[in-house]
PDB file of N, CA and C in Angstrom:
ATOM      1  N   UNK A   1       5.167   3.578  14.195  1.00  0.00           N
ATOM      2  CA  UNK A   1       4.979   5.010  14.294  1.00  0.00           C
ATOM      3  C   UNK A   1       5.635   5.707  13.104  1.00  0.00           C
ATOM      4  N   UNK A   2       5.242   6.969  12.464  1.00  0.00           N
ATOM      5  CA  UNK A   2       6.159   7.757  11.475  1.00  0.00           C
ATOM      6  C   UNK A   2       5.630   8.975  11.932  1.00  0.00           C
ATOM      7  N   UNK A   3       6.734   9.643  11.690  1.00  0.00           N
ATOM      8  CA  UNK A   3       6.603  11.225  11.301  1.00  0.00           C
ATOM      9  C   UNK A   3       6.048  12.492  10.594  1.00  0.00           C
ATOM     10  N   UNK A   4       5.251  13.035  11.040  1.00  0.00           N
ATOM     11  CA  UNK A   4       4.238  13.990  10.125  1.00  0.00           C
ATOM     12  C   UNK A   4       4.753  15.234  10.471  1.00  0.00           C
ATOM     13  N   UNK A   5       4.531  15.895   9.326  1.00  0.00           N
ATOM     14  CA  UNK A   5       5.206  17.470   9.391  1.00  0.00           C
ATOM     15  C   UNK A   5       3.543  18.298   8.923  1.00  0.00           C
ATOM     16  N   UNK A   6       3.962  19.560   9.976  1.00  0.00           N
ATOM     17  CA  UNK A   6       2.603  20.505   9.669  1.00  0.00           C
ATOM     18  C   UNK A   6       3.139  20.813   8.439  1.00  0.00           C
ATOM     19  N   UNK A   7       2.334  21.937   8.066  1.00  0.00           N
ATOM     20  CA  UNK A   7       2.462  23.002   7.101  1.00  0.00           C
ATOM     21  C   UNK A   7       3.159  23.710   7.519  1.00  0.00           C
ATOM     22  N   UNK A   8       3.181  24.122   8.481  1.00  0.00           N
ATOM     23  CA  UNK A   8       3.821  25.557   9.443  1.00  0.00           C
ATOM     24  C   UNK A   8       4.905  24.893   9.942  1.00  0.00           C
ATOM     25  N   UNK A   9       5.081  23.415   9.586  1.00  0.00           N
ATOM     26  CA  UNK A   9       6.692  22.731   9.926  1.00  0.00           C
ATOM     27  C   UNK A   9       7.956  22.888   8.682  1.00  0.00           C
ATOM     28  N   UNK A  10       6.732  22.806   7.687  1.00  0.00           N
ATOM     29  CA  UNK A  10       7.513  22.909   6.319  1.00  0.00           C
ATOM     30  C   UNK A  10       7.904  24.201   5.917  1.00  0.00           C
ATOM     31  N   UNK A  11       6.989  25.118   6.346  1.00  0.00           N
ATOM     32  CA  UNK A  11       7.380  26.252   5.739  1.00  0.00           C
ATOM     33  C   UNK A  11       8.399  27.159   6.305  1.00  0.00           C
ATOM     34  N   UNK A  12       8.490  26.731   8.054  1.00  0.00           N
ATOM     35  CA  UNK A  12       9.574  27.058   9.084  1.00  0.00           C
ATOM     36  C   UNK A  12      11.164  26.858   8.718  1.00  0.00           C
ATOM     37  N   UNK A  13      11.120  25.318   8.237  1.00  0.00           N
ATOM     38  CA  UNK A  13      11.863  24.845   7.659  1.00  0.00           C
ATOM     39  C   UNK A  13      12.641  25.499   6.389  1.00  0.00           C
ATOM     40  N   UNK A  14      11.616  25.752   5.135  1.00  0.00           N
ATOM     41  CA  UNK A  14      12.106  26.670   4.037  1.00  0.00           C
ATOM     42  C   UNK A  14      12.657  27.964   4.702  1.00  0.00           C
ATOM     43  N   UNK A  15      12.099  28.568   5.892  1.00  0.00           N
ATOM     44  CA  UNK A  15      12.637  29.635   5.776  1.00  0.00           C
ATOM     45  C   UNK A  15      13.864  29.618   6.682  1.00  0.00           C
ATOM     46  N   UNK A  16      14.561  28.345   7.327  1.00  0.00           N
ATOM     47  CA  UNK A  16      15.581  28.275   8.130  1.00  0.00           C
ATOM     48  C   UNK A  16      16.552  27.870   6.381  1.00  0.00           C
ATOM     49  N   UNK A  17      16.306  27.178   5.641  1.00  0.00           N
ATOM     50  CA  UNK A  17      16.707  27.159   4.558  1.00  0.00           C
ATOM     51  C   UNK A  17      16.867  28.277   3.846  1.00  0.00           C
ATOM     52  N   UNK A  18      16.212  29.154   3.891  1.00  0.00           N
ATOM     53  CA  UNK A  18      16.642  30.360   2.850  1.00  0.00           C
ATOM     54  C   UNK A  18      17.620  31.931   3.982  1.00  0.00           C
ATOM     55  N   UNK A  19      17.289  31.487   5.231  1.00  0.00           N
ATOM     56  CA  UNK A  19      18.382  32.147   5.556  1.00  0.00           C
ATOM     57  C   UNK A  19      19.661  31.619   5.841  1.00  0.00           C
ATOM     58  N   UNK A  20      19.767  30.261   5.524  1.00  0.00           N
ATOM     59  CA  UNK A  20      21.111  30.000   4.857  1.00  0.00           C
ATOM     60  C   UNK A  20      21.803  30.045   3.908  1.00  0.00           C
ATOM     61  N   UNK A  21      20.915  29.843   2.811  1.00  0.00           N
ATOM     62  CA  UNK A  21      20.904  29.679   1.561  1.00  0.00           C
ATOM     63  C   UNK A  21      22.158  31.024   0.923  1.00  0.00           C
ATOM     64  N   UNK A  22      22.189  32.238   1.177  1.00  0.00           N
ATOM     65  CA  UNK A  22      22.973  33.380   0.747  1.00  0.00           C
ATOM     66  C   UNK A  22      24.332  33.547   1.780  1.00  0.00           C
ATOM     67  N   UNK A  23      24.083  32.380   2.958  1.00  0.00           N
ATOM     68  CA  UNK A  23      25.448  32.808   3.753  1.00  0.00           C
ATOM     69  C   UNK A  23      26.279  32.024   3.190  1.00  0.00           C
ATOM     70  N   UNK A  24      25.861  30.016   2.506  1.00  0.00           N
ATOM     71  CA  UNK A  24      26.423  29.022   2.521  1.00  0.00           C
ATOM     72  C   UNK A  24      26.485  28.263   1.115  1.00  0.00           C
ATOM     73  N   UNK A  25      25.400  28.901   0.302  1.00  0.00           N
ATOM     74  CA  UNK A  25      25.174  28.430  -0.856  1.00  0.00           C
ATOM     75  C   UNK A  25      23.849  27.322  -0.727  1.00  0.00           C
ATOM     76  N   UNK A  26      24.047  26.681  -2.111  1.00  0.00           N
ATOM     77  CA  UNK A  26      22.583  25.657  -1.861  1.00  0.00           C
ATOM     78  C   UNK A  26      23.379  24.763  -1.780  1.00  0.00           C
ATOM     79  N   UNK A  27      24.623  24.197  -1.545  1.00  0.00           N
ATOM     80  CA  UNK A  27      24.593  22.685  -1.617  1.00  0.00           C
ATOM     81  C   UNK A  27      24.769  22.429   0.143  1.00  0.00           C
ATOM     82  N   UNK A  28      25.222  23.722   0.689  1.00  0.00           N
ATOM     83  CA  UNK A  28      25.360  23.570   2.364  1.00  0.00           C
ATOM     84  C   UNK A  28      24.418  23.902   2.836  1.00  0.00           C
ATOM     85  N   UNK A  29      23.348  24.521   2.829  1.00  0.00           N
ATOM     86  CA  UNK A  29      22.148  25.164   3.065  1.00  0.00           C
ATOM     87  C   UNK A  29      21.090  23.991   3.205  1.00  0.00           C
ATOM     88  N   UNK A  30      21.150  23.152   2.071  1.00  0.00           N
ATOM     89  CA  UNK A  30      20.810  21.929   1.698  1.00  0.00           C
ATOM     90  C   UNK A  30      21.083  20.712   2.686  1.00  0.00           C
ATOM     91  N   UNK A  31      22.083  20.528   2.821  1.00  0.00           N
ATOM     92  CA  UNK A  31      22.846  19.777   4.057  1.00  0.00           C
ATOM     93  C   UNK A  31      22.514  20.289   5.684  1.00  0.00           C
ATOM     94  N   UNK A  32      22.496  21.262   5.647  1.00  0.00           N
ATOM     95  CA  UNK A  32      21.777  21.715   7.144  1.00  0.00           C
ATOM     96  C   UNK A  32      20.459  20.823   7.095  1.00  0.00           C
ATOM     97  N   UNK A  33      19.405  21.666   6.144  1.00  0.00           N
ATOM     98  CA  UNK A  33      18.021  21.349   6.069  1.00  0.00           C
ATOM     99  C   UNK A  33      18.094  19.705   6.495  1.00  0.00           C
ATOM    100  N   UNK A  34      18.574  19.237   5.836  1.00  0.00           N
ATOM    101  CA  UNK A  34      18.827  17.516   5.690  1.00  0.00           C
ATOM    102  C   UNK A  34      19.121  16.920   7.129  1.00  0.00           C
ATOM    103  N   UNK A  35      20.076  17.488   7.815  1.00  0.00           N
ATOM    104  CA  UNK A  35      20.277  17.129   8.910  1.00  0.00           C
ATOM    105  C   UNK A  35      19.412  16.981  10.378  1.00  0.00           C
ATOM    106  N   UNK A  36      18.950  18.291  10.141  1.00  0.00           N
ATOM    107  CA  UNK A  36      17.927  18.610  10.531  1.00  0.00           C
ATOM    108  C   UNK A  36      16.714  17.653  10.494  1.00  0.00           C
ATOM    109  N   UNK A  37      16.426  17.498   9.792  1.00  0.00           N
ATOM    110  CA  UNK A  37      15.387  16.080   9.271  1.00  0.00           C
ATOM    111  C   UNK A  37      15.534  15.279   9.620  1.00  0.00           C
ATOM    112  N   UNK A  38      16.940  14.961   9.563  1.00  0.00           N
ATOM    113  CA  UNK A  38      17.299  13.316   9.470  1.00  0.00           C
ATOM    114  C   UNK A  38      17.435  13.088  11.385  1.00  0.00           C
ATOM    115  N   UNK A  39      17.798  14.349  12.075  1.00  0.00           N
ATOM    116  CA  UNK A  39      17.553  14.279  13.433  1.00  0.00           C
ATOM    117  C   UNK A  39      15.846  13.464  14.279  1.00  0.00           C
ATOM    118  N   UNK A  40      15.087  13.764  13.416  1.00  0.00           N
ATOM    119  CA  UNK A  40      13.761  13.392  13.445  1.00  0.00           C
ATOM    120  C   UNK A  40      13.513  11.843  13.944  1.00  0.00           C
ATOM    121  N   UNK A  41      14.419  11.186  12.986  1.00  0.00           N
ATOM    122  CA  UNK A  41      14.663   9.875  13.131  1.00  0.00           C
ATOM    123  C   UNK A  41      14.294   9.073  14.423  1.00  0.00           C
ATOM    124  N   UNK A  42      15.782   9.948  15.028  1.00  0.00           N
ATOM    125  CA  UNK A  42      15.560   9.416  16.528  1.00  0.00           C
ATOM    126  C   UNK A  42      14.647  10.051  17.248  1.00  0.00           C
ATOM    127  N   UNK A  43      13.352  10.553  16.866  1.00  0.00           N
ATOM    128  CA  UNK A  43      12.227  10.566  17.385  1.00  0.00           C
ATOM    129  C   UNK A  43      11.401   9.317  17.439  1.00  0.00           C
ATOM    130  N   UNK A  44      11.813   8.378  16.206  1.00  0.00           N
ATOM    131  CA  UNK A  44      10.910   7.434  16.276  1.00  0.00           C
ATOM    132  C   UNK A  44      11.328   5.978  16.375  1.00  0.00           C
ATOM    133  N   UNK A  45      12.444   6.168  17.440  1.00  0.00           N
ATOM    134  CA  UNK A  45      12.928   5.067  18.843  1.00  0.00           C
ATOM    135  C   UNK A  45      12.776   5.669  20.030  1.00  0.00           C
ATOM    136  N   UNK A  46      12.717   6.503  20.396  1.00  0.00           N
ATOM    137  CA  UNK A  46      12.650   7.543  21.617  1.00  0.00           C
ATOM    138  C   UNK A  46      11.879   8.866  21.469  1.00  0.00           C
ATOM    139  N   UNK A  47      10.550   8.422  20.986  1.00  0.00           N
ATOM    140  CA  UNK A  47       9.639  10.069  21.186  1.00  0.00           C
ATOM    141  C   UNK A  47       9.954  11.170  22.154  1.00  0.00           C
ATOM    142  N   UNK A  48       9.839   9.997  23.566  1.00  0.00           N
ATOM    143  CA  UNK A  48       9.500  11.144  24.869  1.00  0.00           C
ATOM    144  C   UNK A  48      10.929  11.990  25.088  1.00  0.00           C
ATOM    145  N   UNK A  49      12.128  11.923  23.768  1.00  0.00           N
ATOM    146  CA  UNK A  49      13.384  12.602  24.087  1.00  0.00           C
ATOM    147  C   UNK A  49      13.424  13.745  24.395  1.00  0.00           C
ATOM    148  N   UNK A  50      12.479  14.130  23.927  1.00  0.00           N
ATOM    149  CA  UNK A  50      12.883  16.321  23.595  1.00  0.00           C
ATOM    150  C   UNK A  50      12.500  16.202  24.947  1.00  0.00           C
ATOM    151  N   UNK A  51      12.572  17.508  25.884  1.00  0.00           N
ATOM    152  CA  UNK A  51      12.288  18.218  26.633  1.00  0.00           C
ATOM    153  C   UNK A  51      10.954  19.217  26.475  1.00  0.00           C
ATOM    154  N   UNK A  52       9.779  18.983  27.736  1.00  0.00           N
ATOM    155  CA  UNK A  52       8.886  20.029  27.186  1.00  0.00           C
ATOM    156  C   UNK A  52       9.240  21.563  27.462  1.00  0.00           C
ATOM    157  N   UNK A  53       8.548  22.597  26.117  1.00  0.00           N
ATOM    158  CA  UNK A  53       9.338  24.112  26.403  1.00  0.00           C
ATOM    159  C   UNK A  53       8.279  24.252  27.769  1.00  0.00           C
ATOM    160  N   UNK A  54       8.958  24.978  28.491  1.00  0.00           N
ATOM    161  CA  UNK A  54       8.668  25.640  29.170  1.00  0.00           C
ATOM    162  C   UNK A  54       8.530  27.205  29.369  1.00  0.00           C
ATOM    163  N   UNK A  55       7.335  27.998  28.683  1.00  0.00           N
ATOM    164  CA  UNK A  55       7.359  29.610  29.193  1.00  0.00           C
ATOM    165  C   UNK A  55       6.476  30.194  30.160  1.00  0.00           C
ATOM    166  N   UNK A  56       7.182  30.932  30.540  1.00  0.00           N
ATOM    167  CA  UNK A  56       7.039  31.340  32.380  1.00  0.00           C
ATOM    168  C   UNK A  56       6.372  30.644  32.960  1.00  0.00           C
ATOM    169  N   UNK A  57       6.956  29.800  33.114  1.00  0.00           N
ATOM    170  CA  UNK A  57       6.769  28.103  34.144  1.00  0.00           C
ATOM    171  C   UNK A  57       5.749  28.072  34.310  1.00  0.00           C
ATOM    172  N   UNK A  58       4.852  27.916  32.623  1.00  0.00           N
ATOM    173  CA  UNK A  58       4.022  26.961  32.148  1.00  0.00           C
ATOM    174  C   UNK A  58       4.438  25.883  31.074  1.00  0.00           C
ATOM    175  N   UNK A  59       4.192  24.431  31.491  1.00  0.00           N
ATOM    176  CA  UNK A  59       4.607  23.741  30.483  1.00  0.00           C
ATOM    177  C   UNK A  59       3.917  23.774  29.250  1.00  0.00           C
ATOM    178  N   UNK A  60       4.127  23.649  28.116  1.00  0.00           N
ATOM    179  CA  UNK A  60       3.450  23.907  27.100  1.00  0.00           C
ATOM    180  C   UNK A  60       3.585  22.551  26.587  1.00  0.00           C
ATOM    181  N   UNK A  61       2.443  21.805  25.394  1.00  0.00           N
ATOM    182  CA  UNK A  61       1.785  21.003  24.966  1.00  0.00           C
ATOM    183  C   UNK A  61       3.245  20.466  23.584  1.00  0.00           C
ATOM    184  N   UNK A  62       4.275  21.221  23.940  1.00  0.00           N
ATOM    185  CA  UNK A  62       5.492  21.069  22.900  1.00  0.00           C
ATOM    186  C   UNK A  62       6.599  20.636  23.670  1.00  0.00           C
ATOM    187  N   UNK A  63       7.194  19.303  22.977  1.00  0.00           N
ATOM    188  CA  UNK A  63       8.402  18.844  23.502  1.00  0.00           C
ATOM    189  C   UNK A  63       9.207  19.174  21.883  1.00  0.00           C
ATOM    190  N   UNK A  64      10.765  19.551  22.284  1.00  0.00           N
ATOM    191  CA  UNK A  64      11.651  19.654  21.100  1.00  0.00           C
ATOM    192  C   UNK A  64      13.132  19.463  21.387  1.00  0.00           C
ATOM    193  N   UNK A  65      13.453  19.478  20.258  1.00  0.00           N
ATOM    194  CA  UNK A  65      15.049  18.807  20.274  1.00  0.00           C
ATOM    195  C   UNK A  65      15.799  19.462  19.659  1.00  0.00           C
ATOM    196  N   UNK A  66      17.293  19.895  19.604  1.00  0.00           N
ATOM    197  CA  UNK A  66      17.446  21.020  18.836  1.00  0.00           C
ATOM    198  C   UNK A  66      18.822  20.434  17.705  1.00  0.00           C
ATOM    199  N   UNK A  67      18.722  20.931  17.222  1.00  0.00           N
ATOM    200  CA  UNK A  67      19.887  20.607  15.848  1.00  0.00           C
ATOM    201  C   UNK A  67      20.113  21.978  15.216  1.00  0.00           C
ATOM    202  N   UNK A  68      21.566  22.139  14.350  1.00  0.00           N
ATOM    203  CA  UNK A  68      21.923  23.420  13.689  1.00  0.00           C
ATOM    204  C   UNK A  68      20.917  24.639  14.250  1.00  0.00           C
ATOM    205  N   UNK A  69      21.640  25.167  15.584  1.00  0.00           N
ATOM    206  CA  UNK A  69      21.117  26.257  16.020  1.00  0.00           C
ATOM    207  C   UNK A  69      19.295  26.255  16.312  1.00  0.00           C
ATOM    208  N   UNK A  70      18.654  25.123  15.810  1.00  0.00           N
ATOM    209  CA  UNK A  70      17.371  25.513  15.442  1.00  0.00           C
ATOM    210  C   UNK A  70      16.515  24.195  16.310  1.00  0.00           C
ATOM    211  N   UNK A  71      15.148  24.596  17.099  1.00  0.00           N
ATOM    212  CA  UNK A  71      14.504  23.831  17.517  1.00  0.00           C
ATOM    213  C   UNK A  71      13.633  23.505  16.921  1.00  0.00           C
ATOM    214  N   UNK A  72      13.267  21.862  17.018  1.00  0.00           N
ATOM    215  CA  UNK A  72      12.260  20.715  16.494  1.00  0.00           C
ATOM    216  C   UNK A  72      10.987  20.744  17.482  1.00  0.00           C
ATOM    217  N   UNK A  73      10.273  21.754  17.418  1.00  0.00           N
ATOM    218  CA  UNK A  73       9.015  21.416  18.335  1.00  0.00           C
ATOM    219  C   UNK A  73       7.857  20.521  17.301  1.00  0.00           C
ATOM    220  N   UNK A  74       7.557  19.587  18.289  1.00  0.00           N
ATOM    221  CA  UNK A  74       6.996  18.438  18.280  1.00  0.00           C
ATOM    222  C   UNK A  74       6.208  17.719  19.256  1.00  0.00           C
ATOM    223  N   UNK A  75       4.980  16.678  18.424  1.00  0.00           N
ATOM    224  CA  UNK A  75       3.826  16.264  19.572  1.00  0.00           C
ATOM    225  C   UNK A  75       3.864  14.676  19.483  1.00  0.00           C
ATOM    226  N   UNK A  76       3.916  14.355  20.532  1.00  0.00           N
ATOM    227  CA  UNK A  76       3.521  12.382  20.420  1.00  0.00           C
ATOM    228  C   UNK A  76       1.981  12.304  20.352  1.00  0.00           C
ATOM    229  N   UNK A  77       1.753  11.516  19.280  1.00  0.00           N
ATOM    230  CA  UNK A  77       0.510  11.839  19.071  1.00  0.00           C
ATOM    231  C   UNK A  77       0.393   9.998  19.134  1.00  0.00           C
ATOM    232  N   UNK A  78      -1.219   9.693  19.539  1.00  0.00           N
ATOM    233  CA  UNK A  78      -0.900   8.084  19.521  1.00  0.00           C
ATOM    234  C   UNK A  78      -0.551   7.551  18.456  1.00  0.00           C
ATOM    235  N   UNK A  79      -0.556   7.161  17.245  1.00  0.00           N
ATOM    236  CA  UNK A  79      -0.701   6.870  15.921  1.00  0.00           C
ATOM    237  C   UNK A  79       0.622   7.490  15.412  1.00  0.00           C
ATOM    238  N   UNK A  80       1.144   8.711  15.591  1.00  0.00           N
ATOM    239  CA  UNK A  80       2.443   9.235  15.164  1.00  0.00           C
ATOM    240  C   UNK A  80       2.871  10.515  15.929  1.00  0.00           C
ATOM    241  N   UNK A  81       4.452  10.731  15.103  1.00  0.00           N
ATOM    242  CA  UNK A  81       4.643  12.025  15.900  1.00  0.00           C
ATOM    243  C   UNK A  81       4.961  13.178  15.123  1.00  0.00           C
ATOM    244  N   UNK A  82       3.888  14.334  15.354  1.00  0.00           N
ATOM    245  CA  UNK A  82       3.850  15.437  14.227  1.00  0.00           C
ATOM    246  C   UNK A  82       4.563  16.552  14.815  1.00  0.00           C
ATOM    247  N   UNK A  83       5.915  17.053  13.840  1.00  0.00           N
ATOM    248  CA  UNK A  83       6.632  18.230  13.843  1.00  0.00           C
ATOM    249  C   UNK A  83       5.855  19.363  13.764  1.00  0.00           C
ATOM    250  N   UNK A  84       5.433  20.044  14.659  1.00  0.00           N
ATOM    251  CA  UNK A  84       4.618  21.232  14.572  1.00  0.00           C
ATOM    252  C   UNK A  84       5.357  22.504  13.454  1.00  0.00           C
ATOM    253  N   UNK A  85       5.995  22.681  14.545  1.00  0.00           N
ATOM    254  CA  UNK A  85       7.288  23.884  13.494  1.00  0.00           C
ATOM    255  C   UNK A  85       8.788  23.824  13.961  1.00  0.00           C
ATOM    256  N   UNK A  86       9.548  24.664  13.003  1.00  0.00           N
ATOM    257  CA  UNK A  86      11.225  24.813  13.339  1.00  0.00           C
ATOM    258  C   UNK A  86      11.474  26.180  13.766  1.00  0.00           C
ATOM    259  N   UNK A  87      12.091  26.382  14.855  1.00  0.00           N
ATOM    260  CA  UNK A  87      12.234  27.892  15.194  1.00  0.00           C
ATOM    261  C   UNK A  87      13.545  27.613  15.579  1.00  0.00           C
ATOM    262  N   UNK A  88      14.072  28.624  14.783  1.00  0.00           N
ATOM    263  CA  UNK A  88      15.587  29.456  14.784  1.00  0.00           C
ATOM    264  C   UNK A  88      16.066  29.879  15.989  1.00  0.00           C
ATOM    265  N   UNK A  89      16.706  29.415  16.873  1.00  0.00           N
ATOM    266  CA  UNK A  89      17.002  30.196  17.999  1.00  0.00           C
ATOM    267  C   UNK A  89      18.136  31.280  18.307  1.00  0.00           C
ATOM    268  N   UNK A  90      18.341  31.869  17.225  1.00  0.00           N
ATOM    269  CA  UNK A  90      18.867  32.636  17.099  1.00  0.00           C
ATOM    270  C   UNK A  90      17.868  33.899  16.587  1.00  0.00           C
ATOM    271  N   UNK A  91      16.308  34.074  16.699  1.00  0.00           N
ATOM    272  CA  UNK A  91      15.613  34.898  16.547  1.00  0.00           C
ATOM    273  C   UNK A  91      15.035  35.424  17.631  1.00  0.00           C
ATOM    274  N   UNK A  92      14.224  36.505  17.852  1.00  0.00           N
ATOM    275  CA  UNK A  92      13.942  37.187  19.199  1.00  0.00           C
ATOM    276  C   UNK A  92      12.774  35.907  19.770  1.00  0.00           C
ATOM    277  N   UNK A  93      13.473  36.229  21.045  1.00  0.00           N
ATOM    278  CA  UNK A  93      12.222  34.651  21.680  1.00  0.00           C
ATOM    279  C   UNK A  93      10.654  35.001  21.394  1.00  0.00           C
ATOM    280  N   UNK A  94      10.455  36.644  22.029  1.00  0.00           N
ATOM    281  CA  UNK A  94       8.996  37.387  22.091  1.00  0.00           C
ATOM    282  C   UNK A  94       8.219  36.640  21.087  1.00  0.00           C
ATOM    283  N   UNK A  95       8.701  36.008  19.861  1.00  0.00           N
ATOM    284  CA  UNK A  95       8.132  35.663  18.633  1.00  0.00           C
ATOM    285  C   UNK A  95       7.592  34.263  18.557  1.00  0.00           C
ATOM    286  N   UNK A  96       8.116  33.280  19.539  1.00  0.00           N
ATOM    287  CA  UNK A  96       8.170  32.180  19.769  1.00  0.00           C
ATOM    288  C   UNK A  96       6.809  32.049  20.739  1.00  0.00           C
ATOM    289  N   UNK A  97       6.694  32.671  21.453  1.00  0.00           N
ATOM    290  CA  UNK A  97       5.152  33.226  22.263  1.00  0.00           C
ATOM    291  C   UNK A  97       4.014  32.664  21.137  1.00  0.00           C
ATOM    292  N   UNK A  98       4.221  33.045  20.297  1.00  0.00           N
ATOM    293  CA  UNK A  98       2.760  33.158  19.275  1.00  0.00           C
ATOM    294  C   UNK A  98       2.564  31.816  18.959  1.00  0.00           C
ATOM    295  N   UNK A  99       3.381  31.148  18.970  1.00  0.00           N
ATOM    296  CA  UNK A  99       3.512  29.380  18.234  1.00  0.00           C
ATOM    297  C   UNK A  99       3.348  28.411  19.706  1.00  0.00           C
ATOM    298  N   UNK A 100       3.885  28.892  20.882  1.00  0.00           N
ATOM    299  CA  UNK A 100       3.949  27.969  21.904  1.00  0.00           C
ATOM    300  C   UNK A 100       2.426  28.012  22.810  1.00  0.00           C
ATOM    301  N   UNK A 101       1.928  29.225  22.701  1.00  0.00           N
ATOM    302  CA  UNK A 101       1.213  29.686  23.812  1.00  0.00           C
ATOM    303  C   UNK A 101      -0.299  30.482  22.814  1.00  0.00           C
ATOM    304  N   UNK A 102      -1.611  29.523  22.831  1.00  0.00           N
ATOM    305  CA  UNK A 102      -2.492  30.052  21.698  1.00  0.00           C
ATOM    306  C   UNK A 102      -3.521  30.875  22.825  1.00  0.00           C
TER     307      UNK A 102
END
């Protein structure tokens, strides 16, 4: 199995990166991002780890795992497992609606 990242995983990502980037600098900002990633890993000994989100007790088609403040939503897909996106949980949830629930 390996790991596939959307577009909308990568770019989630840059932007959890650039609102670090002015609190921490780039070499810690950098090190988050990294960690973050490298959490992924143990997706691919234990997929079914994350928890699926649940909004207003509907399960949604996203299981995730969370690292530096920020959730890994993600799909077991047969063939691999693709990082949909990274959401900040420290941002208004209302926003999280649009990505979980089409």
């Amino acid at each position: 199995m390996v790991i596939k990242w959307t577009p909308l995983a990568r770019r989630s990502l840059k932007d959890v990166y650039l609102f670090y980037l002015p609190q921490t600098g780039k070499k810690k900002a950098l090190e988050i991002i990294n960690q973050i990633k490298d959490e992924t890993n143990y997706l691919l000994i234990f997929p079914e780890m994350g928890a699926f989100e649940v909004i207003d007790e509907i399960k949604t088609p996203y299981r995730y795992i969370i690292k530096n403040k920020c959730k890994l939503y993600y799909s077991v897909l047969s063939d691999y497992i693709r990082v949909d996106f990274v959401w900040d949980t420290r941002r208004n949830p209302e926003y999280l609606r649009q990505y979980l629930i089409d």
